[in-house]
N, C-alpha and C. Protein backbone atom coordinates (compact mmCIF):
# COMPACT_ATOMS: atom_id res chain seq x y z
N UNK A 1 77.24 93.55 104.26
CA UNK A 1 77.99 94.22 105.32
C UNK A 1 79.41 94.51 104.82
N UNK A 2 79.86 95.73 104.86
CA UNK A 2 81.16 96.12 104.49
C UNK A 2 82.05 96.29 105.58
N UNK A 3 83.07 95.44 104.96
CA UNK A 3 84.67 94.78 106.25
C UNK A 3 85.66 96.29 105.93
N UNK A 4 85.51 96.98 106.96
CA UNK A 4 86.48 98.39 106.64
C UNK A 4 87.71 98.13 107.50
N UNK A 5 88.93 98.48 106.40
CA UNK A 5 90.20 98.55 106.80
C UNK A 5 91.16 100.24 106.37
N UNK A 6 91.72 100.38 107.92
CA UNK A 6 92.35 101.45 108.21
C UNK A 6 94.12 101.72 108.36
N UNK A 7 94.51 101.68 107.51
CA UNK A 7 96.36 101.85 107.52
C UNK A 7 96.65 103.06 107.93
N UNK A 8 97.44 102.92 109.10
CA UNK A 8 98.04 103.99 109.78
C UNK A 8 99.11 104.15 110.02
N UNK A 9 100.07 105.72 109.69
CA UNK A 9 101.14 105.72 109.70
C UNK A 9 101.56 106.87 110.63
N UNK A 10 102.52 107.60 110.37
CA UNK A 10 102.76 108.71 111.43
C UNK A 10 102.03 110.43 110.92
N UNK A 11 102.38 110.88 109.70
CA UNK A 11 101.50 112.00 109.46
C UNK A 11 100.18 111.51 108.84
N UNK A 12 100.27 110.61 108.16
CA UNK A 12 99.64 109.98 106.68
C UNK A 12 99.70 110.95 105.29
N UNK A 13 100.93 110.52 105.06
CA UNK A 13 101.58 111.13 103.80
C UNK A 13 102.25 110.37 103.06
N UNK A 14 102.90 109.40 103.36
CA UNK A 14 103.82 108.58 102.95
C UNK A 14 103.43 106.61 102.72
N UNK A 15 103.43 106.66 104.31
CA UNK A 15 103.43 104.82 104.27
C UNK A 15 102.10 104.45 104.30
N UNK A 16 101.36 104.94 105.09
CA UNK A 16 100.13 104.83 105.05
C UNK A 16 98.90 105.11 103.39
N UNK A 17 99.12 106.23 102.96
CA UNK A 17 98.59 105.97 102.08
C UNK A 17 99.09 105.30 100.43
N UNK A 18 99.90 105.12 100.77
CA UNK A 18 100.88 103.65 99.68
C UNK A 18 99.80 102.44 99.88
N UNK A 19 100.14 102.24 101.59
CA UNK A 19 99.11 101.24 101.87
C UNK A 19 97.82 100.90 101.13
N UNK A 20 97.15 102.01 101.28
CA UNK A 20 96.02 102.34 101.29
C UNK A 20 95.85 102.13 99.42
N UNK A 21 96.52 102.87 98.65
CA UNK A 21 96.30 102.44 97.28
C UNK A 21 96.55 101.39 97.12
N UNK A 22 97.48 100.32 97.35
CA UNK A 22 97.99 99.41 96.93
C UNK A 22 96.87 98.51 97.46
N UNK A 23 96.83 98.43 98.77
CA UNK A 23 95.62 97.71 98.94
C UNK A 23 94.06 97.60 98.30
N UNK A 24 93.75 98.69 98.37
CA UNK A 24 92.52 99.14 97.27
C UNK A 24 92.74 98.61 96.37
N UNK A 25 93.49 98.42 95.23
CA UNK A 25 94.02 98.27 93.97
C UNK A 25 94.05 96.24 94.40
N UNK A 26 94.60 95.43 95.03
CA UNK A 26 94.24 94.54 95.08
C UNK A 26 92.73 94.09 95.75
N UNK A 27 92.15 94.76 96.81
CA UNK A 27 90.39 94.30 96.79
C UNK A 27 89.48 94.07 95.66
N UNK A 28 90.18 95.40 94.55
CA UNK A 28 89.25 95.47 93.25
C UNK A 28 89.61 94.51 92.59
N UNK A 29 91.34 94.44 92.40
CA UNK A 29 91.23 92.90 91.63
C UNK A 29 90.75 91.65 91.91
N UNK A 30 90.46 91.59 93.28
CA UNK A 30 90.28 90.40 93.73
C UNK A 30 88.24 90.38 93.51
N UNK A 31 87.51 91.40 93.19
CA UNK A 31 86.34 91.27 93.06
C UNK A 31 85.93 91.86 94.78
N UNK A 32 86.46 92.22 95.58
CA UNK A 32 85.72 92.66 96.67
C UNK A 32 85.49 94.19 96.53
N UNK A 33 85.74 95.02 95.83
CA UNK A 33 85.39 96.56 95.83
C UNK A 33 84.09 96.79 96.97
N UNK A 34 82.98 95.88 96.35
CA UNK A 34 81.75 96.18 97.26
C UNK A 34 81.77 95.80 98.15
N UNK A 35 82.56 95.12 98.68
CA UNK A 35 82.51 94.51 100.11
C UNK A 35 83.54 94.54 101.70
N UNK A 36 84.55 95.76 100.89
CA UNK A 36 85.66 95.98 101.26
C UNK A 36 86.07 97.49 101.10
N UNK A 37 85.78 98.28 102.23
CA UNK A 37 86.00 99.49 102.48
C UNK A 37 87.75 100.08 103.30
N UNK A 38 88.89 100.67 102.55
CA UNK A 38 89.88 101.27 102.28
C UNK A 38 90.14 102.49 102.41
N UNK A 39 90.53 102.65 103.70
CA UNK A 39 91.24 103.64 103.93
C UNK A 39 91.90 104.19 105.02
N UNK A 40 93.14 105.44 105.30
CA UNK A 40 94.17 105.45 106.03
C UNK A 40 94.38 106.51 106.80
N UNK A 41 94.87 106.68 107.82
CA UNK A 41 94.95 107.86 108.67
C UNK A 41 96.43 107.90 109.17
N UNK A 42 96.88 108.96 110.07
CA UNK A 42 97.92 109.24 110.86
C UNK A 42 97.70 109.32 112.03
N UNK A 43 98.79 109.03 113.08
CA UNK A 43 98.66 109.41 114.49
C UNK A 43 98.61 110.35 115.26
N UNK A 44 99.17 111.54 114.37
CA UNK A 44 98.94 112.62 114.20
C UNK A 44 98.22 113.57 113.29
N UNK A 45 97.98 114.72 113.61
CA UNK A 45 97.44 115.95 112.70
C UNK A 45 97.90 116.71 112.01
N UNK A 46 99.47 116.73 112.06
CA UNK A 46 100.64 118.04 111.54
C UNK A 46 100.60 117.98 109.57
N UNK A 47 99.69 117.15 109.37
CA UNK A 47 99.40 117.18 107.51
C UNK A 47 97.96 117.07 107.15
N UNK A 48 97.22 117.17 107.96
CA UNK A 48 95.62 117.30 107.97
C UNK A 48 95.60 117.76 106.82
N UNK A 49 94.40 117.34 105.31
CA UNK A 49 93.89 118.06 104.11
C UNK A 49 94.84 118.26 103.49
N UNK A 50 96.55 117.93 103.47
CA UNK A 50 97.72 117.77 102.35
C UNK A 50 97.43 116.40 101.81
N UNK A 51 97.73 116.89 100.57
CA UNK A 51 98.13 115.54 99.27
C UNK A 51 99.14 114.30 100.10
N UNK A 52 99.03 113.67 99.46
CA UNK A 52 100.64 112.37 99.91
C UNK A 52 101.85 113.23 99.43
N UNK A 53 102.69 112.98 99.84
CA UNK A 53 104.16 113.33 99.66
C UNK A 53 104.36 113.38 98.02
N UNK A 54 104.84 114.22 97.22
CA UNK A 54 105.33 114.20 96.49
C UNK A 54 105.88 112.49 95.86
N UNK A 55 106.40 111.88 96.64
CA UNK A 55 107.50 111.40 96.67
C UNK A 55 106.93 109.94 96.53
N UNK A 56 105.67 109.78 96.97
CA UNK A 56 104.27 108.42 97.42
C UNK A 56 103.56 108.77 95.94
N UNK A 57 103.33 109.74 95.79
CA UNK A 57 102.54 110.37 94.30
C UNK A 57 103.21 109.76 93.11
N UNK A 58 104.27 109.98 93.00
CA UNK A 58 105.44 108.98 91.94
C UNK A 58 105.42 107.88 91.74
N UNK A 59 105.85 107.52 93.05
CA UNK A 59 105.98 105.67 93.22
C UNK A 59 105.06 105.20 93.02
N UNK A 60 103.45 105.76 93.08
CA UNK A 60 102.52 105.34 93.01
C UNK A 60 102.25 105.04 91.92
N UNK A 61 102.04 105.99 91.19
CA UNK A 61 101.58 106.37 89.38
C UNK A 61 102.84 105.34 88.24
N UNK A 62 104.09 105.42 89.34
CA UNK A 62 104.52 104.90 88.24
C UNK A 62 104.53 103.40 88.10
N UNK A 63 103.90 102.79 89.48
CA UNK A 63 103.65 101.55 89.28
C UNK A 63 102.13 101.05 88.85
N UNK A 64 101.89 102.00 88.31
CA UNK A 64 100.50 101.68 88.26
C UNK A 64 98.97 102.07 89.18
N UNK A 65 99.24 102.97 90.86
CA UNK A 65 98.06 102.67 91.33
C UNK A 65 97.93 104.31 91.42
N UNK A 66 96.92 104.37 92.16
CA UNK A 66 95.84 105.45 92.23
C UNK A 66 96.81 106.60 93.29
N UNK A 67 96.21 107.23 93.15
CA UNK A 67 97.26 108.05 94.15
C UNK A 67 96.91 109.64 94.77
N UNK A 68 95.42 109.62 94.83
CA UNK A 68 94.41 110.44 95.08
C UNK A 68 94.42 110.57 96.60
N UNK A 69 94.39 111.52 97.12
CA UNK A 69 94.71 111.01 98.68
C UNK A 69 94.49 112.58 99.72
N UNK A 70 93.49 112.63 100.94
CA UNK A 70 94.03 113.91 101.71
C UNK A 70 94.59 113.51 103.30
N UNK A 71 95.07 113.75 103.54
CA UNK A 71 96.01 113.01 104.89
C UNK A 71 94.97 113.81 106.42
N UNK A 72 94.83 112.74 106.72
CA UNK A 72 93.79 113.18 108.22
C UNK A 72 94.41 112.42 109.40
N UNK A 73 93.83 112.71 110.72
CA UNK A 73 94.49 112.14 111.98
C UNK A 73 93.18 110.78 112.08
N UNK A 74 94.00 109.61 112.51
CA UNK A 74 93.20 109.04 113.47
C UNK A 74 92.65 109.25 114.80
N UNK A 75 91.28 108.97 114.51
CA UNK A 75 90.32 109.23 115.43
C UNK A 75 89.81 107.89 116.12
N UNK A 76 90.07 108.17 117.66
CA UNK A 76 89.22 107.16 118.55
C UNK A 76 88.02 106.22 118.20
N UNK A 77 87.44 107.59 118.15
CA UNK A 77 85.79 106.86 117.52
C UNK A 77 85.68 106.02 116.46
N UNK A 78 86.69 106.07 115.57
CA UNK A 78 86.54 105.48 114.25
C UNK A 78 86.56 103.54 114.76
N UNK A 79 87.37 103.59 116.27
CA UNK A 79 87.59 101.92 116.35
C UNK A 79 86.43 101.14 115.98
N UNK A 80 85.14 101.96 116.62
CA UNK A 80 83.57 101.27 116.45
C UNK A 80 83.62 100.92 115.43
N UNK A 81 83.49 101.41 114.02
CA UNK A 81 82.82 101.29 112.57
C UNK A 81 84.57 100.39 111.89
N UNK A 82 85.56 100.04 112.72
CA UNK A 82 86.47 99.37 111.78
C UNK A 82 86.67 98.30 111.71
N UNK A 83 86.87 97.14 111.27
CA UNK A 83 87.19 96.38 111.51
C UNK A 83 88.47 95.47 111.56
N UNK A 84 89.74 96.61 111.22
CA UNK A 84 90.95 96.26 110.75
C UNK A 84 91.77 97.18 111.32
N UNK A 85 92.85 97.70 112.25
CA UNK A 85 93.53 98.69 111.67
C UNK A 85 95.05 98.43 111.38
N UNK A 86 95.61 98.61 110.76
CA UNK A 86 96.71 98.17 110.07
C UNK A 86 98.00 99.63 110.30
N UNK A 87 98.38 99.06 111.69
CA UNK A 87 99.74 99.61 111.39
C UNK A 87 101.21 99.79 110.61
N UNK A 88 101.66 100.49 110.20
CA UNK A 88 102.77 100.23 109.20
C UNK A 88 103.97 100.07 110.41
N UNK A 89 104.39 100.67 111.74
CA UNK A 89 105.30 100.39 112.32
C UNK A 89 104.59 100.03 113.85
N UNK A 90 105.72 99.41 114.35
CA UNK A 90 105.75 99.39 116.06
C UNK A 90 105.55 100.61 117.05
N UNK A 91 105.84 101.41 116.44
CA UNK A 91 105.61 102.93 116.61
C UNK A 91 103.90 102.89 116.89
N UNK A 92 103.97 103.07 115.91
CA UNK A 92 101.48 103.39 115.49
C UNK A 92 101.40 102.35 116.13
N UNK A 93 101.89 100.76 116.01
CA UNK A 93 100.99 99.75 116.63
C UNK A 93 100.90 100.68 118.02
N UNK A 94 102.27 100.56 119.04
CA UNK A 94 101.65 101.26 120.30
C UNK A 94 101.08 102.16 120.84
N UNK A 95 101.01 103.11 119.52
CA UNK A 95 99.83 104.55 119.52
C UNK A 95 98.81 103.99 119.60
N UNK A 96 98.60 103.45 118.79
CA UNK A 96 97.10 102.38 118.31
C UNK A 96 96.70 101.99 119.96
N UNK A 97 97.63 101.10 119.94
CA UNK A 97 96.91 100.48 121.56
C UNK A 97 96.57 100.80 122.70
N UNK A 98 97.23 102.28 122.77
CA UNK A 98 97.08 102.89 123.91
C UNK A 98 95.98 103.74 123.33
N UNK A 99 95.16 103.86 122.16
CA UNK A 99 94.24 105.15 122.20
C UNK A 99 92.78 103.65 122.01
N UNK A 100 93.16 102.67 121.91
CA UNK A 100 92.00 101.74 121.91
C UNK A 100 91.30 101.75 123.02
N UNK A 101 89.95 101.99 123.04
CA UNK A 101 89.19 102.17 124.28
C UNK A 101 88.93 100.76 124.91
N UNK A 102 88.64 99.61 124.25
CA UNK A 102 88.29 98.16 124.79
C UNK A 102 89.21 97.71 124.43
N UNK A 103 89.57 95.89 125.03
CA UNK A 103 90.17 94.84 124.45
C UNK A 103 90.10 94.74 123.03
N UNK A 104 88.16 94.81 122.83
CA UNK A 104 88.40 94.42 121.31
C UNK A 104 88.54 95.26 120.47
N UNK A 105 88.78 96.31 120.71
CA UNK A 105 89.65 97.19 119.59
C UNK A 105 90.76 96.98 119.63
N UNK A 106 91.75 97.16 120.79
CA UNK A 106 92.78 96.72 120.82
C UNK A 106 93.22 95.49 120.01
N UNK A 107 92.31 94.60 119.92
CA UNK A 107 91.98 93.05 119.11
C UNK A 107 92.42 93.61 117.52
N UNK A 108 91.75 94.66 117.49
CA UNK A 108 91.59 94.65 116.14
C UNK A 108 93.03 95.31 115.03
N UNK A 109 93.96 95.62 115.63
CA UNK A 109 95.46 96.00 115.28
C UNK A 109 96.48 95.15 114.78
N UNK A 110 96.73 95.34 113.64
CA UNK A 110 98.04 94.39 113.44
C UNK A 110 99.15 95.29 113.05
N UNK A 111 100.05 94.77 112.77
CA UNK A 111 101.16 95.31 111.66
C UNK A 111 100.63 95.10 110.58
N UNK A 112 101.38 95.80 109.74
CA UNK A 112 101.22 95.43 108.17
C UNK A 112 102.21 94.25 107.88
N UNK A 113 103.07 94.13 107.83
CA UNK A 113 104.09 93.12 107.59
C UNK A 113 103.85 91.73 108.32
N UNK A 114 103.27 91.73 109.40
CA UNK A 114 103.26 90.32 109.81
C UNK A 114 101.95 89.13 109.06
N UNK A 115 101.64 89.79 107.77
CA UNK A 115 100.90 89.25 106.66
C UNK A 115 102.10 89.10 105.83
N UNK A 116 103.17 89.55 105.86
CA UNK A 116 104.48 89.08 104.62
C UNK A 116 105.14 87.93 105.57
N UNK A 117 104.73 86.33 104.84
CA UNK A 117 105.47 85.13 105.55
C UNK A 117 107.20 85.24 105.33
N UNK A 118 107.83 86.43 104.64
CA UNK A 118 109.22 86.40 104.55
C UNK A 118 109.35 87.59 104.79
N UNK A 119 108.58 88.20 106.20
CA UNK A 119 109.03 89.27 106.71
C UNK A 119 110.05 89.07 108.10
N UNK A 120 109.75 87.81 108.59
CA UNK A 120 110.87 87.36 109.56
C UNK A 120 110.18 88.47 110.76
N UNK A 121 111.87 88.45 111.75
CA UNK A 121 111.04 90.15 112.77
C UNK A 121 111.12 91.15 112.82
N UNK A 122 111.07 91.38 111.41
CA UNK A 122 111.56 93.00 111.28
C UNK A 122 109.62 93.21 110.68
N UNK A 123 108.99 93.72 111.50
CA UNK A 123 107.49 93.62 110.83
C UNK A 123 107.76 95.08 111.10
N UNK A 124 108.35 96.45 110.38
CA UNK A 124 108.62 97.61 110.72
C UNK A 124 108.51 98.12 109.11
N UNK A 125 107.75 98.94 108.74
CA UNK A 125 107.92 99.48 107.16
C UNK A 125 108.67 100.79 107.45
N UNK A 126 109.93 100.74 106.76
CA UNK A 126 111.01 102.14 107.63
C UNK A 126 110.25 103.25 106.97
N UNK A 127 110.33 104.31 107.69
CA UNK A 127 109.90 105.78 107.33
C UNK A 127 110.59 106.54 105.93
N UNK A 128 109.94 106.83 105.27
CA UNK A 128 111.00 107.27 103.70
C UNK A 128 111.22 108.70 103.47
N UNK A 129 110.32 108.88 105.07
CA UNK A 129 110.06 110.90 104.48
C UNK A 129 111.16 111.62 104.29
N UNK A 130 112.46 111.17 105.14
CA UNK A 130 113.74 111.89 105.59
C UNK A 130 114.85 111.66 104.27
N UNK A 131 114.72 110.63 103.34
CA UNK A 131 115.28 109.87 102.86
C UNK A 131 115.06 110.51 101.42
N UNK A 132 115.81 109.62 100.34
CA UNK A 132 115.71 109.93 98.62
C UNK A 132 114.64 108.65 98.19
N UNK A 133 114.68 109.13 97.06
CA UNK A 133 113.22 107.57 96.03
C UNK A 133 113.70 106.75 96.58
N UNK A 134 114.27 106.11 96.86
CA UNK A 134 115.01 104.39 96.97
C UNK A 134 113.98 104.05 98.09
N UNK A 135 114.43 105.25 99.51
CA UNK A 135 112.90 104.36 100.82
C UNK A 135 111.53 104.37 99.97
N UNK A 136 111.15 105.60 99.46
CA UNK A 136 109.63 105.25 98.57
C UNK A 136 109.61 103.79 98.11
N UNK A 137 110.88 103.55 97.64
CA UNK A 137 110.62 102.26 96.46
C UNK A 137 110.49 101.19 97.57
N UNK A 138 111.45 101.08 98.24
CA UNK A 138 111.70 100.17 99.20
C UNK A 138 110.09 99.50 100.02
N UNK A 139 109.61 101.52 100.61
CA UNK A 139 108.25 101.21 101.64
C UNK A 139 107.16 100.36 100.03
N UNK A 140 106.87 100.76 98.60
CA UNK A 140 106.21 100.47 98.14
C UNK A 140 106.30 98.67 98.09
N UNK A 141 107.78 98.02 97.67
CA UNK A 141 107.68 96.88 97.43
C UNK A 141 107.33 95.79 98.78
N UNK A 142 107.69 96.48 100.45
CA UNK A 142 107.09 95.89 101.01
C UNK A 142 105.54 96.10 101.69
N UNK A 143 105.00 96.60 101.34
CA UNK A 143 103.71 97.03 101.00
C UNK A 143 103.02 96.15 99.84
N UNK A 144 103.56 95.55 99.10
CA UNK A 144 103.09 94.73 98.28
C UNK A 144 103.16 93.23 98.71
N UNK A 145 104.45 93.22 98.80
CA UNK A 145 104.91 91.76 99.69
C UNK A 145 103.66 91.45 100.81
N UNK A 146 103.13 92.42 101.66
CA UNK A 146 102.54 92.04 102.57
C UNK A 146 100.84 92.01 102.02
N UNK A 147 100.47 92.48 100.70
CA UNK A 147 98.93 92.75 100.56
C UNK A 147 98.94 91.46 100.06
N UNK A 148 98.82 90.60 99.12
CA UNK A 148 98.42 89.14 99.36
C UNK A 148 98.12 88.49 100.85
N UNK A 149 98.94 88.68 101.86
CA UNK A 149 98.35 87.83 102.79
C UNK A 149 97.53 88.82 103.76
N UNK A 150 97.56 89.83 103.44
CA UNK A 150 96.52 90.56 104.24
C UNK A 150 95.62 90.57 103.00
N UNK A 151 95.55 90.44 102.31
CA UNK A 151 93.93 90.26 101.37
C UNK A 151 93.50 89.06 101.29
N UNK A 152 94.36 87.85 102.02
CA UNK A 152 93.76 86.65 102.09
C UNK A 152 93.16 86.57 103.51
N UNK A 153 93.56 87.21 104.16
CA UNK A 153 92.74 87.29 105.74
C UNK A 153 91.62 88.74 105.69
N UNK A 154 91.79 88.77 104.82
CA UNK A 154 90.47 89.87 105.26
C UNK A 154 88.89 89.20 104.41
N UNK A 155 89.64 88.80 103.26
CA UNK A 155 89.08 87.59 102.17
C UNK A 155 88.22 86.53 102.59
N UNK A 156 88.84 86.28 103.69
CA UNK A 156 88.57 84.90 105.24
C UNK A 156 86.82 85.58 105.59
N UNK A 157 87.33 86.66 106.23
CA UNK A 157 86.32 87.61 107.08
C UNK A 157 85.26 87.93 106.52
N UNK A 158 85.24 88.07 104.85
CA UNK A 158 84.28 88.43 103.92
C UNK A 158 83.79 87.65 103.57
N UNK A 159 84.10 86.60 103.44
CA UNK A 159 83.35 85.07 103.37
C UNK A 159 82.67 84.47 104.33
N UNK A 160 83.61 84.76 105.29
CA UNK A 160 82.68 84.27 106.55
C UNK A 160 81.28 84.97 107.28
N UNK A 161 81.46 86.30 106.82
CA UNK A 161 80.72 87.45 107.18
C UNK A 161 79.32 86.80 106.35
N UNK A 162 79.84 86.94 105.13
CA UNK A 162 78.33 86.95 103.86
C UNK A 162 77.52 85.19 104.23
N UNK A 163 78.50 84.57 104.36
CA UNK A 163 77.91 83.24 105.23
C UNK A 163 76.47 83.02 106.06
């Protein structure tokens, strides 16, 4: 059974699919590729079938991850088949919650950051679109900070699942 996780940001151009590689890029190291399905949407539609940002394409490659990407809207329906969805701000979390049809979808939403134990309460990954490289760099390193402990709780789920 494959544990699918969904990072969502505001177009999905930027934070979201950072997410989305970076995370991928640790499932495979960790040996879950097959068991762990990756990938990210927006709350909106205004970049439907565009690449990531220029700007996510860089930061990506030059740290090493994948950076292949077409930016789509989140869809309702998708809550059924997910089992994760991973907001990057407070923003999407409350998009998120208000387009969740049950409790337990609603259940199924976190932040991204409140998996970083030295994220304190700022669980908010700031927006970089408006900005120069430095927010790219910035959204990438906490995006990393937080995939260890969100790959140790999803890690949980995949173990417990195959159980």
């Amino acid at each position: 059974m494959t544990y699918r996780v969904c990072f969502v940001c505001t177009g999905n151009i930027c934070r979201s699919p950072m997410a989305e590689s970076v995370f991928r890029a640790h499932v495979e190291e960790a040996g879950l590729g097959g068991l762990v399905e990756v990938d990210s949407a927006g709350t909106g539609g205004w970049h439907e079938g565009d690449a990531a940002d220029p700007r996510t394409v860089s930061v990506l490659e030059s740290n090493g991850y994948d950076s292949v990407h077409a930016a789509r809207q989140f869809q309702v329906s998708w809550f059924s088949r997910l089992d994760l969805v991973i907001a990057l701000d407070e923003g999407h979390l409350k998009a998120l919650r208000r387009l969740a049809p049950t409790a337990a979808d609603a259940d199924k939403i976190r932040l991204l950051r409140s998996y970083d134990p030295a994220a304190g309460d700022d669980l908010d990954v700031p927006d970089p679109y408006y900005g120069g490289m430095d927010g790219f760099e910035e959204c990438l390193e906490l995006v990393e900070a937080a995939s260890p402990g969100l790959l140790a709780a999803v890690r949980e789920k995949v173990e417990v699942g195959a159980a």
